[in-house]
N, C-alpha and C. Protein backbone atom coordinates (compact mmCIF):
# COMPACT_ATOMS: atom_id res chain seq x y z
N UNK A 1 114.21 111.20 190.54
CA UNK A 1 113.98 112.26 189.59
C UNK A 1 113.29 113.41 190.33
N UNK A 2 113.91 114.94 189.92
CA UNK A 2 113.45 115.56 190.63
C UNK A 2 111.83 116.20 189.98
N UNK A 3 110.31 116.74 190.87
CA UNK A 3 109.08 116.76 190.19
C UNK A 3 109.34 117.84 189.20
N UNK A 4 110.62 118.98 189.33
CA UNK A 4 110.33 119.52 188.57
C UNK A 4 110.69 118.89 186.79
N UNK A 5 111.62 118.22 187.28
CA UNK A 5 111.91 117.03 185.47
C UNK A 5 110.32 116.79 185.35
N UNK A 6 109.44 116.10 185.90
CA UNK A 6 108.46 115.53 185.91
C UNK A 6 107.47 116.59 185.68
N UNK A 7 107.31 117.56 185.97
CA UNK A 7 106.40 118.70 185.60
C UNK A 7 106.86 119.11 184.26
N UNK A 8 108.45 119.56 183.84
CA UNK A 8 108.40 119.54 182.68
C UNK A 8 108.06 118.89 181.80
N UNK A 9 108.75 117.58 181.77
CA UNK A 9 108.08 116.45 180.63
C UNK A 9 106.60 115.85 180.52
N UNK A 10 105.78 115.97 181.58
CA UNK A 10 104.27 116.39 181.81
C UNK A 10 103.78 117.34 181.02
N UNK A 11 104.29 118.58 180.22
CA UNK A 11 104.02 119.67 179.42
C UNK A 11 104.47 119.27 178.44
N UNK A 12 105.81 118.46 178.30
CA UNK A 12 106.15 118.37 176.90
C UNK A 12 107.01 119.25 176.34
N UNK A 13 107.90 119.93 177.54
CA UNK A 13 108.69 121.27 177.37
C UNK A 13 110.14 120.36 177.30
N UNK A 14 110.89 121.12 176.59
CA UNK A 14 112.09 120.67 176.88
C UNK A 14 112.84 121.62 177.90
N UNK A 15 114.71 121.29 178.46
CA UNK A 15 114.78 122.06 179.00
C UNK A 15 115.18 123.72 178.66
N UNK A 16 115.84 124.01 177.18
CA UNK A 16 115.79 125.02 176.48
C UNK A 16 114.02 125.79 176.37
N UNK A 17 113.36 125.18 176.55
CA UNK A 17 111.88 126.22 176.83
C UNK A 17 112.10 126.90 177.81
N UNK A 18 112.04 125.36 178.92
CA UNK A 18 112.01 126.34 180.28
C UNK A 18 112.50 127.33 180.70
N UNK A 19 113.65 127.00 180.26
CA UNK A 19 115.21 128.08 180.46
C UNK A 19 114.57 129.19 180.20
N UNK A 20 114.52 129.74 178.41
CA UNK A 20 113.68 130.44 177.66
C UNK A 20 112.69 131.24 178.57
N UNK A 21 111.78 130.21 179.22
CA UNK A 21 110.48 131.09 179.98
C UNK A 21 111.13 131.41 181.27
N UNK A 22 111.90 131.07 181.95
CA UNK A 22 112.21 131.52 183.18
C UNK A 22 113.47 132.21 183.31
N UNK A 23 113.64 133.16 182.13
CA UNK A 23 115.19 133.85 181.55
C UNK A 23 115.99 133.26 182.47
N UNK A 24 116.37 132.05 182.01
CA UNK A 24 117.75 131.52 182.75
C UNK A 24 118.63 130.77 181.40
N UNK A 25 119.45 130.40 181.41
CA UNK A 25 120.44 129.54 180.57
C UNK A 25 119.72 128.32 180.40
N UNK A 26 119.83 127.41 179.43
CA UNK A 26 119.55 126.44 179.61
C UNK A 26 120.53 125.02 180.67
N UNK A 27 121.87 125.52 180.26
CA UNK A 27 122.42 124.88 181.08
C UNK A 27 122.58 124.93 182.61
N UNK A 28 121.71 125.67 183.15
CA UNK A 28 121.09 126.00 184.80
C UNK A 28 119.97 125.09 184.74
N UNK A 29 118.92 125.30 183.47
CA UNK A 29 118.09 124.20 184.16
C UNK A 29 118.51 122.79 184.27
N UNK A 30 118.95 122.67 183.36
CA UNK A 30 120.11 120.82 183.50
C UNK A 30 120.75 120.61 184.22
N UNK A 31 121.60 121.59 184.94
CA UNK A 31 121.99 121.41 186.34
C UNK A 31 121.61 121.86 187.58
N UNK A 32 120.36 122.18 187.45
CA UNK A 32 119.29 122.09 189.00
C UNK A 32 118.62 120.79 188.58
N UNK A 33 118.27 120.44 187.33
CA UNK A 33 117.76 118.96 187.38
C UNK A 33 118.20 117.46 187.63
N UNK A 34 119.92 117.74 187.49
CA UNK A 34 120.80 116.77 187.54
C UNK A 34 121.02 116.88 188.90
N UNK A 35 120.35 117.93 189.88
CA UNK A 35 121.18 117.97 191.25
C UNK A 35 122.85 118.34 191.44
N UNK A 36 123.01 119.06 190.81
CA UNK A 36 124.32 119.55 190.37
C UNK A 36 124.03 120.66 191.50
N UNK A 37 123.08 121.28 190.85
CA UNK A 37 123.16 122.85 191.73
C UNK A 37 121.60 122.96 191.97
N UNK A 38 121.65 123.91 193.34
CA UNK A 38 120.70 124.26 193.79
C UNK A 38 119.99 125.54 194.23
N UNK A 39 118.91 125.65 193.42
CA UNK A 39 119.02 127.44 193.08
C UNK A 39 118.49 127.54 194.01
N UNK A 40 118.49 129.09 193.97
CA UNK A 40 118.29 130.59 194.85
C UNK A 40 116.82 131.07 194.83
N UNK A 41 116.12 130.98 195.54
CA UNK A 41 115.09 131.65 196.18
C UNK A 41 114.19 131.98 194.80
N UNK A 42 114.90 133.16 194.11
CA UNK A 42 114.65 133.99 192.78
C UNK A 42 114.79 133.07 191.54
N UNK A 43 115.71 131.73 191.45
CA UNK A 43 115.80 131.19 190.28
C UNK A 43 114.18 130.19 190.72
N UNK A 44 114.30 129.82 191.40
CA UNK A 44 113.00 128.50 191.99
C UNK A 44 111.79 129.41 191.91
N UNK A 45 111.43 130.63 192.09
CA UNK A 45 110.09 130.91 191.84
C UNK A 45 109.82 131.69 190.28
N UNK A 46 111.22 131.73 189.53
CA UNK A 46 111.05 131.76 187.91
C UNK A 46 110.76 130.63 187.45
N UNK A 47 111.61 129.38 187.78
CA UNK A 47 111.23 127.68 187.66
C UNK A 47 109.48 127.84 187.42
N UNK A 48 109.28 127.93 188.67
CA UNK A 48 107.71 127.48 189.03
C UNK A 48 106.66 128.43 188.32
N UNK A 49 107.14 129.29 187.90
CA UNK A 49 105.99 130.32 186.76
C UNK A 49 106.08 129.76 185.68
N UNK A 50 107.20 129.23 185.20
CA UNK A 50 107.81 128.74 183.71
C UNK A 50 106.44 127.31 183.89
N UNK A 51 106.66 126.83 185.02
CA UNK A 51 105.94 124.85 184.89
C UNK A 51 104.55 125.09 185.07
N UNK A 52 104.23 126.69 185.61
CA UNK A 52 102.80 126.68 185.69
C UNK A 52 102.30 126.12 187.45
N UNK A 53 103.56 125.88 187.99
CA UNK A 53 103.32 125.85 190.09
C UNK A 53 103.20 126.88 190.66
N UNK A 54 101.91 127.03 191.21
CA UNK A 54 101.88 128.13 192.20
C UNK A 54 103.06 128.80 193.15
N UNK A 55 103.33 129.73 193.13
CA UNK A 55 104.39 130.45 194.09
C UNK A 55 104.64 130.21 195.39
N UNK A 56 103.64 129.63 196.01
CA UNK A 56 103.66 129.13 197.26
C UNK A 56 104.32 127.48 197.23
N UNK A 57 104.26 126.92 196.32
CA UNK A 57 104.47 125.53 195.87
C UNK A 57 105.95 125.18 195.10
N UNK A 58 106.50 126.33 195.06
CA UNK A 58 108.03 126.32 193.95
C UNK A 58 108.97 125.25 194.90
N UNK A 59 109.17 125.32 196.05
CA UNK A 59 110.08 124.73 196.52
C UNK A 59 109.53 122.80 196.70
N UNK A 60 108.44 122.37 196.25
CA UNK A 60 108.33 121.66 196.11
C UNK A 60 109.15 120.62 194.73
N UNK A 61 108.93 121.73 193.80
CA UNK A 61 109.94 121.47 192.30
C UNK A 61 111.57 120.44 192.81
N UNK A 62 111.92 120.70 193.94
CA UNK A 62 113.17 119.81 194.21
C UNK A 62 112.88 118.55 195.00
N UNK A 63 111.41 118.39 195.49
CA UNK A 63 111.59 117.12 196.22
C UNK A 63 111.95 115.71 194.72
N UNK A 64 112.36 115.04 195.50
CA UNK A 64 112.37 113.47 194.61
C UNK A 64 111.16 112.81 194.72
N UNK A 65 111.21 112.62 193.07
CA UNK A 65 109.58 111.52 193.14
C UNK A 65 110.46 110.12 192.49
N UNK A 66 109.90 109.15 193.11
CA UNK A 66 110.46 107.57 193.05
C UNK A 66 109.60 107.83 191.38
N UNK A 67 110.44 106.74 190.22
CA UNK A 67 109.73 106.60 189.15
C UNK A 67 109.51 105.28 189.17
N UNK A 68 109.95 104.40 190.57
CA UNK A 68 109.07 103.10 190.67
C UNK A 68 108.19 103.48 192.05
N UNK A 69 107.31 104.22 192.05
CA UNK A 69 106.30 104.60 192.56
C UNK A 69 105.28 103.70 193.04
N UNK A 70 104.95 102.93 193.80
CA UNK A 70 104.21 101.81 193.68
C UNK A 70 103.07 102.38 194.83
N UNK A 71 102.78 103.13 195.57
CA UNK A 71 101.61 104.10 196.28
C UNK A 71 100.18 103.52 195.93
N UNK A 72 100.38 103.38 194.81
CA UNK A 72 99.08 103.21 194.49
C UNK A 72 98.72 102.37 193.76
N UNK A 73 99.29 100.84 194.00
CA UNK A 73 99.08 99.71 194.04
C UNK A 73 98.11 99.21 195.55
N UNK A 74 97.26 97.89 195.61
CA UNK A 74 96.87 97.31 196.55
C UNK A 74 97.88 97.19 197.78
N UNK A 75 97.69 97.07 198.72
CA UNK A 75 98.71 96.26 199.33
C UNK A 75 98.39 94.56 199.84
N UNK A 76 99.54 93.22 199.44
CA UNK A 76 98.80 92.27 199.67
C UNK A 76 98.54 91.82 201.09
């Protein structure tokens, strides 16, 4: 899952908000989230104003976060 899914649903936004706040379509944000497509410089630092990520930090919005995350479990 990409952090920016995870930053959205962390807010509680759907993806028609985001869209909304970062004048894009909604169906752009569903397909930069599906990994369909991969925006442009200008769409990724509207993304990251919309989620509330610093501008220096937008291109982080595409790394993959594991949602079996286990980091921060013991190790045995």
């Amino acid at each position: 899952m990409l952090r920016m899914k995870v930053r959205r649903v962390e807010r509680g936004a759907s993806q028609a908000q985001i869209a909304r706040l970062a004048q894009m379509h909604p169906s752009t944000v569903s397909l930069i989230e599906s990994g369909r497509l991969r925006p442009g410089l200008g769409q990724l630092r509207k993304l990251a104003r919309a989620l509330g990520v610093p501008r220096d930090q937008a291109a982080t919005l595409l790394q993959e976060v594991g949602t079996n995350d286990r980091s921060n479990e013991p190790s045995a």
